[in-house]
N, C-alpha and C. Protein backbone atom coordinates (compact mmCIF):
# COMPACT_ATOMS: atom_id res chain seq x y z
N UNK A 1 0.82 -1.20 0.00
CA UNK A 1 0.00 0.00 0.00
C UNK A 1 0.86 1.26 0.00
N UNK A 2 2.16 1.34 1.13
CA UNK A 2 2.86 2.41 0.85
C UNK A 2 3.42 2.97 -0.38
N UNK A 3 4.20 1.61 -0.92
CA UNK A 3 4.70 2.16 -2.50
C UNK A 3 3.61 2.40 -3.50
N UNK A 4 2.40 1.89 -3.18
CA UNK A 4 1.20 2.56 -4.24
C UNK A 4 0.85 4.04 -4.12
N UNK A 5 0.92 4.34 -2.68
CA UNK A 5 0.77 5.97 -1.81
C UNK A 5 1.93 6.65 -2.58
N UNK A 6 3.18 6.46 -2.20
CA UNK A 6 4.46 7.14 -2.84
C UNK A 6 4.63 7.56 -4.34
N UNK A 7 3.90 6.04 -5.05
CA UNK A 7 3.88 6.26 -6.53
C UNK A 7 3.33 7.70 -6.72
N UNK A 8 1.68 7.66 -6.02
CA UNK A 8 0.45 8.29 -6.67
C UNK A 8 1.00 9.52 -6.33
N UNK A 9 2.36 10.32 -5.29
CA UNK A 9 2.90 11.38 -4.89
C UNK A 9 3.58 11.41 -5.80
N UNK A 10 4.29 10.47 -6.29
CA UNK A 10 5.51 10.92 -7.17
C UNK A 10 4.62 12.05 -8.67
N UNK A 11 3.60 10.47 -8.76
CA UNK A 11 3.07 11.37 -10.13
C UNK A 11 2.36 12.14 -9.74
N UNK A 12 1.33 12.73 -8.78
CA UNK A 12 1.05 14.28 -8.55
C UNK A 12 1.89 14.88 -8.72
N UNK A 13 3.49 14.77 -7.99
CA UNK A 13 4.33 16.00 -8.29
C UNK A 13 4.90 16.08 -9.17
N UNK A 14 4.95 15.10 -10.30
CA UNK A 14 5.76 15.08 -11.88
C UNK A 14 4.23 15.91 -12.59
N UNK A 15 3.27 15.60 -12.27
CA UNK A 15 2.19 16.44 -12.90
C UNK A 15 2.33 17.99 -12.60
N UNK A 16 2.17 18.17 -11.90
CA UNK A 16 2.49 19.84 -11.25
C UNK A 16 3.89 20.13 -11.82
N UNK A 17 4.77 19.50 -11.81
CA UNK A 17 5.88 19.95 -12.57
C UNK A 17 5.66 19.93 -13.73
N UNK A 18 4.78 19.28 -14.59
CA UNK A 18 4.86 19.65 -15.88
C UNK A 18 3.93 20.73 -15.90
N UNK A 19 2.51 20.94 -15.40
CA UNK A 19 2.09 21.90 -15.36
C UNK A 19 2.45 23.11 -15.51
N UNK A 20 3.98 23.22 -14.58
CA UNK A 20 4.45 24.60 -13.79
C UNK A 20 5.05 24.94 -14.69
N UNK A 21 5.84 23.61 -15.55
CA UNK A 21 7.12 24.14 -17.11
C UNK A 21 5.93 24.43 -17.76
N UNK A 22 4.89 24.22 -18.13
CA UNK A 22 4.03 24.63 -19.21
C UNK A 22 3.22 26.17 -18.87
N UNK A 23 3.27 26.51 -17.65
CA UNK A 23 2.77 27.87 -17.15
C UNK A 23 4.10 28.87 -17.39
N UNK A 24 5.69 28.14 -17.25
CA UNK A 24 6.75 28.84 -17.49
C UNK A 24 7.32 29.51 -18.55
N UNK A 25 6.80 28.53 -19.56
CA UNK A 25 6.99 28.74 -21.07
C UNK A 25 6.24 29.83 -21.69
N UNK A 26 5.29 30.21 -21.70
CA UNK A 26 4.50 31.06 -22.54
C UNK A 26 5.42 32.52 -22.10
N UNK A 27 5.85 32.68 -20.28
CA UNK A 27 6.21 33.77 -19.40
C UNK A 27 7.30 33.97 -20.48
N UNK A 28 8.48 32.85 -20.59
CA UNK A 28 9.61 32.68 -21.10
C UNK A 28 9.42 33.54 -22.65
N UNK A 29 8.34 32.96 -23.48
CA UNK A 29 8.29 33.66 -24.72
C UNK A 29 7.44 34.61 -24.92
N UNK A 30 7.11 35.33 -23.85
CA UNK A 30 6.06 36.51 -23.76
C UNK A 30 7.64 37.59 -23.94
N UNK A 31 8.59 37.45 -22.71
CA UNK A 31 9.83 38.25 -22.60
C UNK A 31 10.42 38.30 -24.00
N UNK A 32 10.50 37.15 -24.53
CA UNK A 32 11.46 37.25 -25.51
C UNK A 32 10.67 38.05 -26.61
N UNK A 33 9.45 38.13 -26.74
CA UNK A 33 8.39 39.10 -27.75
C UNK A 33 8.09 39.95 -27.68
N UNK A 34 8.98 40.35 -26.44
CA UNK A 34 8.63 42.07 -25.56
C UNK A 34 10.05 43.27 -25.80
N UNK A 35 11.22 42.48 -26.46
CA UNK A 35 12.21 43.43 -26.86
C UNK A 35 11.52 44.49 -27.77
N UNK A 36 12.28 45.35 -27.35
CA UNK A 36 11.84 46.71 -28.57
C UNK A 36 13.18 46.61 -29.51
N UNK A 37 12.46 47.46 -30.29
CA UNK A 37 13.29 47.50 -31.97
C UNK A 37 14.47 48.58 -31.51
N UNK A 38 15.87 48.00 -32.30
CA UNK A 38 16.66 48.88 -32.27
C UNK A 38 16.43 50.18 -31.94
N UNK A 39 15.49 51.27 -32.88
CA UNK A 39 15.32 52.58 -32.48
C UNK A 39 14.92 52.95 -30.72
N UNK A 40 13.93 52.19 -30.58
CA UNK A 40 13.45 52.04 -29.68
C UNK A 40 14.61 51.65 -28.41
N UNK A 41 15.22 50.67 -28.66
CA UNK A 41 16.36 50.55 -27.59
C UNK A 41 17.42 51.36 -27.21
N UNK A 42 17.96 52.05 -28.33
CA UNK A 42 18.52 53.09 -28.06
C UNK A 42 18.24 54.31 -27.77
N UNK A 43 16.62 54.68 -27.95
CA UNK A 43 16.16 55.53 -27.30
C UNK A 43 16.02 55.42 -25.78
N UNK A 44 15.42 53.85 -25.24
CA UNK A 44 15.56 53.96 -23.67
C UNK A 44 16.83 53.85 -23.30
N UNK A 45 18.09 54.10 -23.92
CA UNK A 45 19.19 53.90 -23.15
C UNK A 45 19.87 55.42 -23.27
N UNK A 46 20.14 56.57 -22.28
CA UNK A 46 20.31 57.75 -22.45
C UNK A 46 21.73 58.03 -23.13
N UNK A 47 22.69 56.96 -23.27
CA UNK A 47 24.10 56.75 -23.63
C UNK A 47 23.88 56.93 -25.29
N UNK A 48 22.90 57.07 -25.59
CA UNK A 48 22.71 57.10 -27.17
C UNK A 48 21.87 58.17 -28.02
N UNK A 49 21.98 58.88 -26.98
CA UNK A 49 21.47 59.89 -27.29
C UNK A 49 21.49 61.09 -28.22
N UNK A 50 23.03 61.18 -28.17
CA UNK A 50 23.29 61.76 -29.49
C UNK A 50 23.40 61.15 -30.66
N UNK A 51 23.69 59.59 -30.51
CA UNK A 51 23.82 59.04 -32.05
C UNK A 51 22.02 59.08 -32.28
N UNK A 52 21.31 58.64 -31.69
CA UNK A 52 19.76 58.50 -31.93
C UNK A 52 19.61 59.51 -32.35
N UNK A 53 19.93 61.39 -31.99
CA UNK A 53 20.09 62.06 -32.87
C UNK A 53 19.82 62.32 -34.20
N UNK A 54 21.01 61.97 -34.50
CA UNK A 54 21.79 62.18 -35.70
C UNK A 54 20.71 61.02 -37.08
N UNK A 55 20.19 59.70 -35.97
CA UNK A 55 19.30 58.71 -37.07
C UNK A 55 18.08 59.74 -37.17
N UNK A 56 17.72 60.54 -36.19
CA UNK A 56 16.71 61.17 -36.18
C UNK A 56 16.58 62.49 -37.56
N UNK A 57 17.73 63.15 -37.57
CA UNK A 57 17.81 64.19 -38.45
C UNK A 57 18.06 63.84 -39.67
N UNK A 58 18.69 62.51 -40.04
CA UNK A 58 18.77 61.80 -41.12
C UNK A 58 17.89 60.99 -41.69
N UNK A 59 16.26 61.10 -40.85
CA UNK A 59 15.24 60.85 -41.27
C UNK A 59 15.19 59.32 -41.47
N UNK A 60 15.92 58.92 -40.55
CA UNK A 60 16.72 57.08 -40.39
C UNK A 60 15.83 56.29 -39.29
N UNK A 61 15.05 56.73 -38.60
CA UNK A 61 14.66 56.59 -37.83
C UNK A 61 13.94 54.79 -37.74
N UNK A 62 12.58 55.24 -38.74
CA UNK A 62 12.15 53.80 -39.27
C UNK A 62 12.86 52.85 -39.98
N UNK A 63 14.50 53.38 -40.12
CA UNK A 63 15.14 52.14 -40.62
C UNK A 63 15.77 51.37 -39.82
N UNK A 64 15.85 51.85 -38.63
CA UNK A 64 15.98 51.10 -37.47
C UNK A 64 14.97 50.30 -36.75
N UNK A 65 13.78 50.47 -36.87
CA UNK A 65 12.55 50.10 -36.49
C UNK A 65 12.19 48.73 -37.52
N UNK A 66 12.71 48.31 -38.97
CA UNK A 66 12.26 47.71 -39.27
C UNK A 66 12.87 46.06 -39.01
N UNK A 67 11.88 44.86 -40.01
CA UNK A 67 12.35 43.58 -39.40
C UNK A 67 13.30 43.07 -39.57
N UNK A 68 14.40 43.57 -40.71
CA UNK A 68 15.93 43.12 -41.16
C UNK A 68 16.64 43.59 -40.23
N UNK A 69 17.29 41.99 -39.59
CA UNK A 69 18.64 41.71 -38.67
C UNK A 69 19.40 42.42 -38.79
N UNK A 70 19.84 43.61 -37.76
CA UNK A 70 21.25 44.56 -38.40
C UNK A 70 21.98 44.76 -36.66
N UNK A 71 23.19 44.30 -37.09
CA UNK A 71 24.16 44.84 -36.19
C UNK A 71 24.40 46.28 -36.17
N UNK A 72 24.18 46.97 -34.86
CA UNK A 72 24.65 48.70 -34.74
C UNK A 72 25.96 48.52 -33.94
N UNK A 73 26.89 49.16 -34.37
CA UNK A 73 27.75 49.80 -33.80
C UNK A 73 27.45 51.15 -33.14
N UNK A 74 26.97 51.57 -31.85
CA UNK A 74 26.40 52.85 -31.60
C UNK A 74 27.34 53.03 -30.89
N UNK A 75 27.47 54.68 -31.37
CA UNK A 75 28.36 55.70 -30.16
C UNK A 75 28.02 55.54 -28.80
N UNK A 76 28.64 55.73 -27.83
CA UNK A 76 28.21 56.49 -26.46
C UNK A 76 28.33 58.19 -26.74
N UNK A 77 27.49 58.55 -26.33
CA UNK A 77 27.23 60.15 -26.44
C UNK A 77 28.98 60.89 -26.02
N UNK A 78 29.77 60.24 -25.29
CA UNK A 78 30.94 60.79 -25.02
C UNK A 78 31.71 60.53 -26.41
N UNK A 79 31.55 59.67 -27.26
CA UNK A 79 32.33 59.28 -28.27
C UNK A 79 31.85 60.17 -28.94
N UNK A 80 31.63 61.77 -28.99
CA UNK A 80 30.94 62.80 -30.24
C UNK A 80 31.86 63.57 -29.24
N UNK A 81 32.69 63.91 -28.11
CA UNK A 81 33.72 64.80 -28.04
C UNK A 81 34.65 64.64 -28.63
N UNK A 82 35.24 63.90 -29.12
CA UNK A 82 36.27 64.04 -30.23
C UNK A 82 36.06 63.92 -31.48
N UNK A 83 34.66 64.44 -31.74
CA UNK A 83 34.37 64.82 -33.40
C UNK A 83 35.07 65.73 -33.66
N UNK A 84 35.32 65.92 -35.11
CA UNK A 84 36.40 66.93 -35.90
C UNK A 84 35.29 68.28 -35.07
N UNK A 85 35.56 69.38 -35.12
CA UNK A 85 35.33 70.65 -34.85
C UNK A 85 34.08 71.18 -36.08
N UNK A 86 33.08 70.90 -35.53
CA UNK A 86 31.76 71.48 -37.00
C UNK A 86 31.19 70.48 -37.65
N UNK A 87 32.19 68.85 -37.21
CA UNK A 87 31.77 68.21 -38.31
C UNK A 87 30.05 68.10 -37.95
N UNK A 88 29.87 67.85 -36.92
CA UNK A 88 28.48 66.93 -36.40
C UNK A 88 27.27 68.61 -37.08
N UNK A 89 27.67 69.73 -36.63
CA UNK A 89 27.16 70.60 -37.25
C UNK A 89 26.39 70.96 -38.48
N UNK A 90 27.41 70.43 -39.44
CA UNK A 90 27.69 70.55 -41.03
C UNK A 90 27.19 69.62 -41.22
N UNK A 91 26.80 68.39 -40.90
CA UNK A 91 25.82 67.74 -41.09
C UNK A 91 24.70 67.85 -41.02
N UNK A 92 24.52 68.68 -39.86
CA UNK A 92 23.01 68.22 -39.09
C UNK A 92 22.99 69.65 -40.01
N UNK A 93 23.27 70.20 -40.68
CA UNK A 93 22.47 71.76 -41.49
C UNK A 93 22.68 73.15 -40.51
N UNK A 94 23.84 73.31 -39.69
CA UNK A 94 24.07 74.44 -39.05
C UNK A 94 23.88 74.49 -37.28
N UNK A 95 24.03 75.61 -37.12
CA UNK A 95 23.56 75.77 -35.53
C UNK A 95 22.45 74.67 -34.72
N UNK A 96 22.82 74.21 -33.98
CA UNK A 96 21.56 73.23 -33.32
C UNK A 96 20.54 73.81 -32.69
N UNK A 97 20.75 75.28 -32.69
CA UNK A 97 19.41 75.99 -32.21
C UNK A 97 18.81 76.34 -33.45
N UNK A 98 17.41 75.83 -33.71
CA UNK A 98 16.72 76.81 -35.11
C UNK A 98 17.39 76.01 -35.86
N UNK A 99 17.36 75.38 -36.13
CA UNK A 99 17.88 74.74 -37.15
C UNK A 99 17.32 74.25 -38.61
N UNK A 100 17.51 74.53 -39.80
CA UNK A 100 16.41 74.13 -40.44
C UNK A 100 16.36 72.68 -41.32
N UNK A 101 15.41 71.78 -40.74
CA UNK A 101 15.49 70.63 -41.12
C UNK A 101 16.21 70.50 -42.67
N UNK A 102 15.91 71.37 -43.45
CA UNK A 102 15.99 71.06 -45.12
C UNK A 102 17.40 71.18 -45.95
N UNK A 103 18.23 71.57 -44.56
CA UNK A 103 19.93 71.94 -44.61
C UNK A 103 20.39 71.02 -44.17
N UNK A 104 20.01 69.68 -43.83
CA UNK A 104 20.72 68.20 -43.78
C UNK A 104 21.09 67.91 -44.07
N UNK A 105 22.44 67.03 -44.62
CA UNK A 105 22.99 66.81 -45.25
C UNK A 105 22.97 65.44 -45.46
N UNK A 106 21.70 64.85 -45.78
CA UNK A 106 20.79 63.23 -45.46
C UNK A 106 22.14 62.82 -45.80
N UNK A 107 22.67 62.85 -47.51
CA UNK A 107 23.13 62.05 -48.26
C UNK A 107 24.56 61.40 -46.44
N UNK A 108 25.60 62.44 -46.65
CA UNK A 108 26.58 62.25 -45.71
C UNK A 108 26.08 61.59 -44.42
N UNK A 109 25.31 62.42 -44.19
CA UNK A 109 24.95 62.11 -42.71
C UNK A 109 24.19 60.90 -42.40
N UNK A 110 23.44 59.68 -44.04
CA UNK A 110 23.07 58.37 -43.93
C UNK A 110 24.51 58.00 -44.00
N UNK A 111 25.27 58.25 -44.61
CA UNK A 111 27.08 57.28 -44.68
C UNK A 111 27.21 57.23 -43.60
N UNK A 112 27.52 58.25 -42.46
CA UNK A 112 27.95 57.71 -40.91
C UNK A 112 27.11 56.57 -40.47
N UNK A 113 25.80 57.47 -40.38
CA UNK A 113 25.46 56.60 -39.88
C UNK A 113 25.14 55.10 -40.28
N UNK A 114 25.13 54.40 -41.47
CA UNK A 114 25.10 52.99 -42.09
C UNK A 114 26.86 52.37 -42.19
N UNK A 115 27.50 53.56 -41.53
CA UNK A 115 28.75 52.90 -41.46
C UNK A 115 28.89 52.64 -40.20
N UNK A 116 28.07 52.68 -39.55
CA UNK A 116 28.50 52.00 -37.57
C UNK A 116 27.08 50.89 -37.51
N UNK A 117 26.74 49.99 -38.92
CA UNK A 117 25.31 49.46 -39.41
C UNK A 117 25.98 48.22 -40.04
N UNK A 118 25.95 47.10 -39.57
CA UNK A 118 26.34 45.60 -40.37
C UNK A 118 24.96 45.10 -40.53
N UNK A 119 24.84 44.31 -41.74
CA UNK A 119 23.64 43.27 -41.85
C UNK A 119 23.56 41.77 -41.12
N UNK A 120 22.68 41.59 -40.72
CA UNK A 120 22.63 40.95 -39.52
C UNK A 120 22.81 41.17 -38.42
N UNK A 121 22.99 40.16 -37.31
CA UNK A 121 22.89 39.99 -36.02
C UNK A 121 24.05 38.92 -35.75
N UNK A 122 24.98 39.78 -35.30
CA UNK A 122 26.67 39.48 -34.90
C UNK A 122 26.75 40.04 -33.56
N UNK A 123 26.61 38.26 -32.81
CA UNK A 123 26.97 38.76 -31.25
C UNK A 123 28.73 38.43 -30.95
N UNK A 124 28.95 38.85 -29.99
CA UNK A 124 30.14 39.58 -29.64
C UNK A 124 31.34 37.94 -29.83
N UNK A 125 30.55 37.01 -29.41
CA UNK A 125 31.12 36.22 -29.54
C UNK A 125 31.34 35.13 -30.62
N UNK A 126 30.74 35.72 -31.99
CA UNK A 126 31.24 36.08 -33.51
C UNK A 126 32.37 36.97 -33.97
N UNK A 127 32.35 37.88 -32.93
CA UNK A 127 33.14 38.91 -33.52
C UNK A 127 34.62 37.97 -33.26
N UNK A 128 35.41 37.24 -33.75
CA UNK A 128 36.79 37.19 -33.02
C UNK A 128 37.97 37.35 -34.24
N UNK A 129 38.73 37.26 -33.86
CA UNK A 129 40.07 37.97 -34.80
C UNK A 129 40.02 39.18 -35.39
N UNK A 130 40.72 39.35 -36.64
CA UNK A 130 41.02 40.23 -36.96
C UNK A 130 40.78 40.21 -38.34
N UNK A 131 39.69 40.83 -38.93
CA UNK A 131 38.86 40.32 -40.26
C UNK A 131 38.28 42.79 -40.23
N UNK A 132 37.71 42.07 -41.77
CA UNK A 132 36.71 43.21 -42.11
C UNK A 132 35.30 43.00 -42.25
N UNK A 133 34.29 43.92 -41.96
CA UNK A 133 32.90 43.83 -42.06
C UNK A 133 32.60 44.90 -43.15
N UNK A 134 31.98 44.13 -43.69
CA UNK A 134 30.90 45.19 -45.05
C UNK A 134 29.58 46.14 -44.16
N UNK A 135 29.87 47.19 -43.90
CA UNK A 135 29.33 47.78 -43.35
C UNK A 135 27.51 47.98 -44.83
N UNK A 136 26.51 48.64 -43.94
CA UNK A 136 25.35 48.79 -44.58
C UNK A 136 25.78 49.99 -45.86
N UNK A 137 26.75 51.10 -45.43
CA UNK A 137 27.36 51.87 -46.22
C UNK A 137 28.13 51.44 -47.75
N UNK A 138 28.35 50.20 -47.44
CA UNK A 138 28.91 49.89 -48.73
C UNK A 138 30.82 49.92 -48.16
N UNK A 139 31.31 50.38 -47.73
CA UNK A 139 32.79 50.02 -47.17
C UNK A 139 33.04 49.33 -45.88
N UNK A 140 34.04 48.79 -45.92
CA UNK A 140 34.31 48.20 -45.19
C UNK A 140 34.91 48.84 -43.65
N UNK A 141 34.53 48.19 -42.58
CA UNK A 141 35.46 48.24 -40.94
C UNK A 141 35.87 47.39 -40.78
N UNK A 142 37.28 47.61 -40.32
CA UNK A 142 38.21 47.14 -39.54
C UNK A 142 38.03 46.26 -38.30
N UNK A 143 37.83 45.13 -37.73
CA UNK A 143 37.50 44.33 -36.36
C UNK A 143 38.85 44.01 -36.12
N UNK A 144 39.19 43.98 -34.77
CA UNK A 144 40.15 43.70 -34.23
C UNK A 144 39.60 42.83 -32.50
N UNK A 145 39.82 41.41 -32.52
CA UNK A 145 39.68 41.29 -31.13
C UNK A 145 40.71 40.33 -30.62
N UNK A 146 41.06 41.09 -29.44
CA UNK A 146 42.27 40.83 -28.86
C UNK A 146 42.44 40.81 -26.94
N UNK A 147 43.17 39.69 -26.30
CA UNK A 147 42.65 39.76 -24.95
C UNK A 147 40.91 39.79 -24.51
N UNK A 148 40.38 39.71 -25.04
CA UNK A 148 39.05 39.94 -25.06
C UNK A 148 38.43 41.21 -25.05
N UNK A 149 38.92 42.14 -25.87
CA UNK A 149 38.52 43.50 -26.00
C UNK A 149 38.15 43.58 -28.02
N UNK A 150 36.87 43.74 -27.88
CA UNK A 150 36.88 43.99 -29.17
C UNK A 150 37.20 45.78 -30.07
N UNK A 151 38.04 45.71 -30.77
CA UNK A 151 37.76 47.39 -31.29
C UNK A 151 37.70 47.79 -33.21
N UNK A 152 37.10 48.94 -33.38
CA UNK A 152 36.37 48.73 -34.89
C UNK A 152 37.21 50.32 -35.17
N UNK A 153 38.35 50.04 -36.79
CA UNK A 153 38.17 51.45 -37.33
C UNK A 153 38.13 51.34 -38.49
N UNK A 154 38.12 52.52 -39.10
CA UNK A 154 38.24 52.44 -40.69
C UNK A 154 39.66 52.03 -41.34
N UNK A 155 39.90 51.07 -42.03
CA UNK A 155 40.58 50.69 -42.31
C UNK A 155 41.77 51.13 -43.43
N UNK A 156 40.94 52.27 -44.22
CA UNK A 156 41.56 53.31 -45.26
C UNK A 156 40.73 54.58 -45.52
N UNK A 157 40.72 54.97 -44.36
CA UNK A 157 40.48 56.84 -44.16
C UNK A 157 40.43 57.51 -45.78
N UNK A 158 39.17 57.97 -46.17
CA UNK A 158 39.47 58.83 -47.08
C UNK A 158 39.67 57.69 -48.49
N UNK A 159 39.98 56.78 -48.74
CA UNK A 159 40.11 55.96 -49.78
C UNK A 159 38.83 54.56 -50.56
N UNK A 160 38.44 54.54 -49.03
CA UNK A 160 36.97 53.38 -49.64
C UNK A 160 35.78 54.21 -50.30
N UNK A 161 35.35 53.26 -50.90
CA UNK A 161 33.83 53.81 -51.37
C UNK A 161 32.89 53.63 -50.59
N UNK A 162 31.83 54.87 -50.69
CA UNK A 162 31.17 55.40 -49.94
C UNK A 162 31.55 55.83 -48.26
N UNK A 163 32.91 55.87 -48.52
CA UNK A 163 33.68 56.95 -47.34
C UNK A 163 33.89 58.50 -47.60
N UNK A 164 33.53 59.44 -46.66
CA UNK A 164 33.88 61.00 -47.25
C UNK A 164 34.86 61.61 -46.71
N UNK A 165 35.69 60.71 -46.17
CA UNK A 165 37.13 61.27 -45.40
C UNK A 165 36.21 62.43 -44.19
N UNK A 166 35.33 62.52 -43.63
CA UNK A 166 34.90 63.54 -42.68
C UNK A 166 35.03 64.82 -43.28
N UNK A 167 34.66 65.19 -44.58
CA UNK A 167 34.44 66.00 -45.20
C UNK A 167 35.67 66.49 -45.46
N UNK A 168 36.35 65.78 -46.18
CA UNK A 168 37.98 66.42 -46.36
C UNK A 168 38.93 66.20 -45.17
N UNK A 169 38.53 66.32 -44.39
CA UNK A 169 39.30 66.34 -43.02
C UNK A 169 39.69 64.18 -42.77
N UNK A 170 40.91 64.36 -43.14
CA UNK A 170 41.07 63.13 -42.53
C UNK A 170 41.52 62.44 -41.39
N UNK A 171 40.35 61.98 -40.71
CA UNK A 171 40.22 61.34 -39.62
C UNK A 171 40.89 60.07 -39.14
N UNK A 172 42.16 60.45 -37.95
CA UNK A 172 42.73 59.22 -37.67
C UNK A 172 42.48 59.43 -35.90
N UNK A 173 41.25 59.43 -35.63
CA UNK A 173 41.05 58.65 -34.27
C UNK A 173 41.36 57.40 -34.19
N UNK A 174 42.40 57.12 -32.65
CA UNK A 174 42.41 56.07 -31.90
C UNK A 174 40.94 54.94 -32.76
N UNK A 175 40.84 53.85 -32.95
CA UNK A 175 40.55 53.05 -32.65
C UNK A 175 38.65 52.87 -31.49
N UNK A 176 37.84 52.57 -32.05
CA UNK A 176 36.96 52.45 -31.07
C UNK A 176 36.70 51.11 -30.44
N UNK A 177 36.59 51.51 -29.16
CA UNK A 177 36.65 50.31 -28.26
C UNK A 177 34.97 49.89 -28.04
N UNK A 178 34.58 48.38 -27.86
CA UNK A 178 33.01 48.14 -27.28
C UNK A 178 33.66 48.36 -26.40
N UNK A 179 32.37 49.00 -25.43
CA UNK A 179 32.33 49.12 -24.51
C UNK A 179 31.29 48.56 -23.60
N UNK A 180 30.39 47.76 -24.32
CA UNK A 180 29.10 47.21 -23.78
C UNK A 180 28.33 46.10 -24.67
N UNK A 181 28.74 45.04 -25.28
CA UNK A 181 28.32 44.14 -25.89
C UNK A 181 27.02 43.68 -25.89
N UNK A 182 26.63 42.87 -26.91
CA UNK A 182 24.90 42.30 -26.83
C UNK A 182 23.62 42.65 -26.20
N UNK A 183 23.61 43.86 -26.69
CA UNK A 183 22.21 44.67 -26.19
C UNK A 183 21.79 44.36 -27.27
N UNK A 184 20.34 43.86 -26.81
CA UNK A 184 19.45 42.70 -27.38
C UNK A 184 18.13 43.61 -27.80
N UNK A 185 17.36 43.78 -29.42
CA UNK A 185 16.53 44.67 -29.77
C UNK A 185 16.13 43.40 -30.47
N UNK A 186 14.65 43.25 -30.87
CA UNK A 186 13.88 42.25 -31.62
C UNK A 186 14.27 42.65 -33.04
N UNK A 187 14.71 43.35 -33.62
CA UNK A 187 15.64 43.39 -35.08
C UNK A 187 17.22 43.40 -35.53
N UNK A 188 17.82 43.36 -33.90
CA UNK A 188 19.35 43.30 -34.11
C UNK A 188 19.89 43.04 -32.90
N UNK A 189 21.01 43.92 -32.53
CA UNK A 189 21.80 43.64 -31.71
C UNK A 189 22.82 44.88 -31.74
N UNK A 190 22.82 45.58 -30.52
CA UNK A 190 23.82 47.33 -30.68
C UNK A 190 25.16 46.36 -29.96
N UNK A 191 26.11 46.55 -30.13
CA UNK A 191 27.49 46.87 -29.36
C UNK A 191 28.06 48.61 -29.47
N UNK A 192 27.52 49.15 -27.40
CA UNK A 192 28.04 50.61 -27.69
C UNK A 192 29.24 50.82 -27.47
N UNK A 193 29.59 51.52 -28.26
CA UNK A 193 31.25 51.79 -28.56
C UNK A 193 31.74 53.65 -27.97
N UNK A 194 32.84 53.64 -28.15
CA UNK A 194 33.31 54.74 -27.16
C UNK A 194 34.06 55.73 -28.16
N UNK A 195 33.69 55.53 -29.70
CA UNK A 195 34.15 56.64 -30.62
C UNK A 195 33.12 56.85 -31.77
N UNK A 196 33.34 57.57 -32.42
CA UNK A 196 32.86 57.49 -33.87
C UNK A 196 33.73 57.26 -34.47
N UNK A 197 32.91 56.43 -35.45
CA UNK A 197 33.96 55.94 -36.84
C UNK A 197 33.69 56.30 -38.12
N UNK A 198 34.24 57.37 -38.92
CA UNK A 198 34.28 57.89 -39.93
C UNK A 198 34.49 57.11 -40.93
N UNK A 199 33.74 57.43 -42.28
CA UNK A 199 33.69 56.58 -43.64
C UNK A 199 35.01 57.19 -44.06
């Protein structure tokens, strides 16, 4: 009689356990259906603030929002103090006060930004050695990972296609470092980085 008692416990509690995985699961893929879209992610994260910007004035906005897999390379808002002097300006169409939308400089100002833009969804632990990525821009970046630090530059300043040398000005910043890997958006995946990287 006891081992019939014990059985009929065992399987009540293998029942309730399956129950409980089957009440767990839906929770499990409710989260995973609840990421927001790239735009969206880098809008709740205040570190991106100026690159979200810049997608903003470049009228880029919904191209971040849509369902094609894209790796971002996004600035941290500190990585726009060592922009060239005017450049971020001369883009955005002048003074940031009053500014008039129609002095944009879409064309340039989509190159930056589709040059910190890979196709697909490349998590960090894809990224390894020392290879090039076809950026959304059409030229290529530089990957370098080493000790376990990954860092991304342009590989020929001023010489690739669909690079504008930073408007004449050729740009040899240091190297940008991630600084924050696999931030997770239901259309990609940002790694924020600690420079800008010029076409």
């Amino acid at each position: 009689m006891i081992p019939m008692q014990r059985r009929g416990l065992f399987t009540l509690a293998a029942a309730g356990a399956a129950m409980g995985a089957g009440l767990a699961a839906p929770t499990v893929l409710r989260a995973q259906t609840q990421l927001r879209t790239l735009a969206d992610t880098m809008a709740g994260d205040s570190r991106f603030s100026q690159f979200l910007n810049l997608i903003t004035h470049g009228s880029m906005v919904e191209k971040f929002r849509q369902a094609a897999p894209m790796t971002v390379f996004a600035p941290i808002d500190a990585a726009f103090s060592g922009a060239p002097s005017g450049m971020l300006d001369q883009l955005m169409g002048g003074s940031q006060s009053g500014q008039n939308r129609n002095d944009v400089d879409r064309l340039r100002l989509g190159a930056l930004i589709d040059y910190h833009t890979v196709p697909g969804m490349l998590r960090a632990a894809e990224l390894t050695g020392d290879r090039r990525l076809r950026t959304v821009n059409g030229a290529d970046i530089a990957l370098t990972s080493a000790n376990g630090r990954l860092s991304l530059q342009n590989p020929a300043p001023g010489q690739q296609i669909a690079g504008f040398s930073a408007a004449g000005q050729n740009v040899s910043a240091r190297p940008a470092q991630v600084v924050q890997a696999d931030i997770m958006a239901s259309n990609g995946i940002i790694h924020a980085i600690d420079q800008v990287i010029w076409p």
